[in-house]
Protein backbone atom coordinates (compact mmCIF):
# COMPACT_ATOMS: atom_id res chain seq x y z
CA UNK A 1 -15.58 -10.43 -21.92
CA UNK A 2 -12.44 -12.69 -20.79
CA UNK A 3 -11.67 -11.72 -16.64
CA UNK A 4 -7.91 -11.02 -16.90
CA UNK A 5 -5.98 -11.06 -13.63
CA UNK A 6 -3.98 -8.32 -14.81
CA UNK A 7 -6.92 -6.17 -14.50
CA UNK A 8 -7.64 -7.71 -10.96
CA UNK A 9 -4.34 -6.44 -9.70
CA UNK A 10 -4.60 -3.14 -11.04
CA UNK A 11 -7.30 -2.74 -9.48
CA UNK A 12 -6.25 -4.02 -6.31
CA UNK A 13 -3.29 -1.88 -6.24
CA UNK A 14 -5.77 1.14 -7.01
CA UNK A 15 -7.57 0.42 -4.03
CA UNK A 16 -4.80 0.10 -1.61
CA UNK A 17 -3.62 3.55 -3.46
CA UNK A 18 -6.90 5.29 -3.14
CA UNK A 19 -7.81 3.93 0.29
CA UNK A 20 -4.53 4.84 2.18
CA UNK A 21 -5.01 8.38 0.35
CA UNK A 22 -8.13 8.90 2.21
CA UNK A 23 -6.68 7.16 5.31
CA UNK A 24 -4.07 9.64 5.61
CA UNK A 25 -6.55 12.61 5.28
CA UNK A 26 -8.83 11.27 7.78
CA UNK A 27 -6.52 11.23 9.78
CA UNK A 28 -6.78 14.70 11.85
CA UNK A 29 -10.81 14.10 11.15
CA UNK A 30 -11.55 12.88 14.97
CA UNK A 31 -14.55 10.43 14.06
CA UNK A 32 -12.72 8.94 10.52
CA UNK A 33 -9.30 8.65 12.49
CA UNK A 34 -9.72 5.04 12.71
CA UNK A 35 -9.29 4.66 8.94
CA UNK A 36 -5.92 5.92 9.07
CA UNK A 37 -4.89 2.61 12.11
CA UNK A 38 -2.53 0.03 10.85
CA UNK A 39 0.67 -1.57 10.65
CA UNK A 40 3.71 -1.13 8.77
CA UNK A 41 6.46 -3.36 7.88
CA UNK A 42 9.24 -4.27 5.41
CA UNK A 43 12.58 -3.43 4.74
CA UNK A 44 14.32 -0.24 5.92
CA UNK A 45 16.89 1.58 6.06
CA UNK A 46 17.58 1.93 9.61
CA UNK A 47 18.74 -0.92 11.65
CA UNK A 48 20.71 -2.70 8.93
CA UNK A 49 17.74 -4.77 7.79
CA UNK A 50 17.88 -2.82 4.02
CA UNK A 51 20.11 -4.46 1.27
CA UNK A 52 23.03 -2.49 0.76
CA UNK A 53 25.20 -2.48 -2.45
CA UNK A 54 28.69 -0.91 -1.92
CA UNK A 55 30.47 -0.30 -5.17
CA UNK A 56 33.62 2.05 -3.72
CA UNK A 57 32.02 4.98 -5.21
CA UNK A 58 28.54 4.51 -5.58
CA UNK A 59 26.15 3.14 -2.71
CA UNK A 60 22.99 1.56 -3.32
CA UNK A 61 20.46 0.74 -0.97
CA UNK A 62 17.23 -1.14 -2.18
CA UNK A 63 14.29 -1.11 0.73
CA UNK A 64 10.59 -1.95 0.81
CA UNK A 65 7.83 -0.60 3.41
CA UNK A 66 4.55 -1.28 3.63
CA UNK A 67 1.59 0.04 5.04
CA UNK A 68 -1.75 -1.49 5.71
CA UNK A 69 -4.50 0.88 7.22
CA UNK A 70 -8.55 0.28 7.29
CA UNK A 71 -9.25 2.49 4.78
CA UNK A 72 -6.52 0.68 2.43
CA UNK A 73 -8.50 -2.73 3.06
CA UNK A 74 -11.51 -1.21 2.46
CA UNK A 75 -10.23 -0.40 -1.30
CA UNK A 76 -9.13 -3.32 -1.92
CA UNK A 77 -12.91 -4.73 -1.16
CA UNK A 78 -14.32 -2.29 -2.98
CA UNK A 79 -12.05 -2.96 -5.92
CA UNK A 80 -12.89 -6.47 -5.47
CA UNK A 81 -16.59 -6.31 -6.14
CA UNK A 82 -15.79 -3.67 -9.06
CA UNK A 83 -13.89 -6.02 -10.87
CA UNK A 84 -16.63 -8.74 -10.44
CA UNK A 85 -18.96 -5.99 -11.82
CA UNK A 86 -17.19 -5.69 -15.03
């Protein structure tokens, strides 16, 4: 069976999915709260930093945030090794 990197990123992006899912309900659990500690950055909204389409009518505003926790990096290592598995 062909590896396919297609299959690698869907993975990955399952990972980060899954793991910042359990991050965020760790996060009131007071021995798994460090799963839920990271950073987050990217293009908002506030502060100007967003692109901003102004068509008279019709305002569009395209951003991108992201967030990287422990439990998100974690996923992505364990989706890793699963697609080396297959």
């Amino acid at each position: 069976m062909k590896k396919n990197s297609i299959v690698l990123l869907i993975l990955m992006l399952a990972g980060v999915v899954l793991g910042g899912f359990l991050g965020h309900l760790t996060r009131d659990i007071s021995w798994l709260a460090w799963l839920n500690y990271g950073q987050t950055f990217g293009l908002t909204g506030n502060g100007g930093s967003a692109l901003v389409l102004e068509l008279g009518v019709l305002t569009i505003q395209f951003g991108l945030q992201i967030k990287i926790t422990i439990a998100s990096i974690i996923g992505m290592v364990l989706a890793f090794f699963i697609y080396h598995k297959l």
